[in-house]
C-alpha atoms as a PDB file:
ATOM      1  CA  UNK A   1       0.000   0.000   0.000  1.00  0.00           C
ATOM      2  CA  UNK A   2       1.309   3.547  -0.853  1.00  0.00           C
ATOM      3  CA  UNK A   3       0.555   6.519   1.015  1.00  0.00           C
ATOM      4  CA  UNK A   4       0.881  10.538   0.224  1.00  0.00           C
ATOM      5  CA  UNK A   5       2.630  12.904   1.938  1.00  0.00           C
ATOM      6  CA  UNK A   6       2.698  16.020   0.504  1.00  0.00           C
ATOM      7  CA  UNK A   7       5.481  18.510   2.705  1.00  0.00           C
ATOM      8  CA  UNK A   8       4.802  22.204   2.810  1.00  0.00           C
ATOM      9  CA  UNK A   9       6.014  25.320   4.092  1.00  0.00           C
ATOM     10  CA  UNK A  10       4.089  27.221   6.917  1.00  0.00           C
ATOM     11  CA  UNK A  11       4.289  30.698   7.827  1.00  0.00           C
ATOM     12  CA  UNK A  12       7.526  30.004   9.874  1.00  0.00           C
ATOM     13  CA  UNK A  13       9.250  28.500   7.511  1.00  0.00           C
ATOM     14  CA  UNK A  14       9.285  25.474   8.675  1.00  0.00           C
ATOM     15  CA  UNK A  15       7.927  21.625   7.405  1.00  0.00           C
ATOM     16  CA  UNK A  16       3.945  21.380   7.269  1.00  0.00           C
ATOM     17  CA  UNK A  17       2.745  17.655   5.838  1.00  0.00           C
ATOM     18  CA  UNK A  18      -0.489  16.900   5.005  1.00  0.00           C
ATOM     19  CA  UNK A  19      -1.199  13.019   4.654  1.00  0.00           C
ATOM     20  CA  UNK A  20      -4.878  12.300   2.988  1.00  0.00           C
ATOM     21  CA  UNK A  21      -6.900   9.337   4.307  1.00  0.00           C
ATOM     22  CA  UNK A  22      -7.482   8.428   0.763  1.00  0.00           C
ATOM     23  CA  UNK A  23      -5.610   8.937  -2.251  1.00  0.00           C
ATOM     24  CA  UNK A  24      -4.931   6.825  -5.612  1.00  0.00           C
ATOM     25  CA  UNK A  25      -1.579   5.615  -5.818  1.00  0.00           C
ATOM     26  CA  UNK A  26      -0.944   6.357  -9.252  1.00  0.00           C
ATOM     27  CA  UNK A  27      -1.278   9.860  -9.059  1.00  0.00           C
ATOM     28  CA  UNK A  28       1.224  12.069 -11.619  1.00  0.00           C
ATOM     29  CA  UNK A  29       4.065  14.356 -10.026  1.00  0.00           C
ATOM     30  CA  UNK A  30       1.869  17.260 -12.365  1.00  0.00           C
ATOM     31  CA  UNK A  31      -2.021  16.288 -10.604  1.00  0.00           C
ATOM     32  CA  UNK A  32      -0.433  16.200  -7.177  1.00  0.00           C
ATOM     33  CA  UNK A  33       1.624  19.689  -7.751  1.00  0.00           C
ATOM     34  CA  UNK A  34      -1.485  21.266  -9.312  1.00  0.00           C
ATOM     35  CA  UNK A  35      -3.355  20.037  -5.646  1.00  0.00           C
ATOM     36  CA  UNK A  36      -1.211  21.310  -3.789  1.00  0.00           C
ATOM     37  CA  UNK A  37      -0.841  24.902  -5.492  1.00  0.00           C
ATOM     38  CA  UNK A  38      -4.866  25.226  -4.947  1.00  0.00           C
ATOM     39  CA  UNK A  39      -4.421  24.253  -1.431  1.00  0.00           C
ATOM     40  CA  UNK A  40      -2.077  27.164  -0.956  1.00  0.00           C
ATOM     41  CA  UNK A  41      -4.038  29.534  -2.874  1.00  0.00           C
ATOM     42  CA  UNK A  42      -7.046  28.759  -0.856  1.00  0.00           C
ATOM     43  CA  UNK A  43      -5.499  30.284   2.475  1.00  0.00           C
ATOM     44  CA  UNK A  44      -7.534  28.758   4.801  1.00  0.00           C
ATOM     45  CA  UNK A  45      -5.494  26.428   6.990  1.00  0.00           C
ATOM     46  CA  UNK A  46      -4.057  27.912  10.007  1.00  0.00           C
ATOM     47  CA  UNK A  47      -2.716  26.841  13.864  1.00  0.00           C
ATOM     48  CA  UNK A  48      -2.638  28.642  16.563  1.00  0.00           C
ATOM     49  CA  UNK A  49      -2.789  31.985  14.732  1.00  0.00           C
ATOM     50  CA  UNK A  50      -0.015  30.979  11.961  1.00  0.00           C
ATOM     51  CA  UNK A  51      -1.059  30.186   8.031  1.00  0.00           C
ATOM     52  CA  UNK A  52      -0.218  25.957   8.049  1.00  0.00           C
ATOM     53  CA  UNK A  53       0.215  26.044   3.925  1.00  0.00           C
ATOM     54  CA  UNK A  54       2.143  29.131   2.281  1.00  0.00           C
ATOM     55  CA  UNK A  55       4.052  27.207  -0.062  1.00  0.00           C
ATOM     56  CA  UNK A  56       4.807  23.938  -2.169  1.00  0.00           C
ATOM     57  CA  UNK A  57       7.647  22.471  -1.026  1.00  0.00           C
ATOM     58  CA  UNK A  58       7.585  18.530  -2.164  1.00  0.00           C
ATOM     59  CA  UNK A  59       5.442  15.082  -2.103  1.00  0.00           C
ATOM     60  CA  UNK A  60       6.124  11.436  -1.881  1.00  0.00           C
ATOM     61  CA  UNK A  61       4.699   8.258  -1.532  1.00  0.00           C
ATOM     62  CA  UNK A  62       5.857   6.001   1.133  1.00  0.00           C
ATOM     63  CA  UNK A  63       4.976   2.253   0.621  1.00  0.00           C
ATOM     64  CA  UNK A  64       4.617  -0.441   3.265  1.00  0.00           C
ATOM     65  CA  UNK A  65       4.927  -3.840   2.901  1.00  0.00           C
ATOM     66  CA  UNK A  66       2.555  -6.114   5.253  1.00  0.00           C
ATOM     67  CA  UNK A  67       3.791  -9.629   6.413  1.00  0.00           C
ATOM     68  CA  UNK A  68       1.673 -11.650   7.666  1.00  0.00           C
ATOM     69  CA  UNK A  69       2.448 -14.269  10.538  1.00  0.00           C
ATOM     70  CA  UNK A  70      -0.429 -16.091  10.700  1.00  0.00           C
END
């Protein structure tokens, strides 16, 4: 299973990730960039008091391999 983590920068400068529940795992470096540009422009996401989103920084997928024991 493959999972998104999309890395931005907050107001501070520093790392902000946003992981969705749900998200196809064959998703182009293009459709995730152009997501994450309209999250930014949307300017809506903020804790305590500073802006979470303020710019595209990167995005991965991280896969995990299951083994089951029994």
């Amino acid at each position: 299973m493959k999972k998104l983590t999309m890395t931005f920068l907050n107001e501070a400068g520093k790392n902000a990730q946003l992981r969705p529940t749900v998200a196809r795992e064959d998703l182009s470096a293009e459709e995730v960039k152009e997501v994450m540009d309209g999250i930014v422009a949307l300017d809506v996401f903020e804790k305590n008091g500073d802006k979470m989103y303020v710019e595209t920084k990167s995005a991965k997928y991280t896969e995990t391999i299951v083994t089951d024991l029994f």
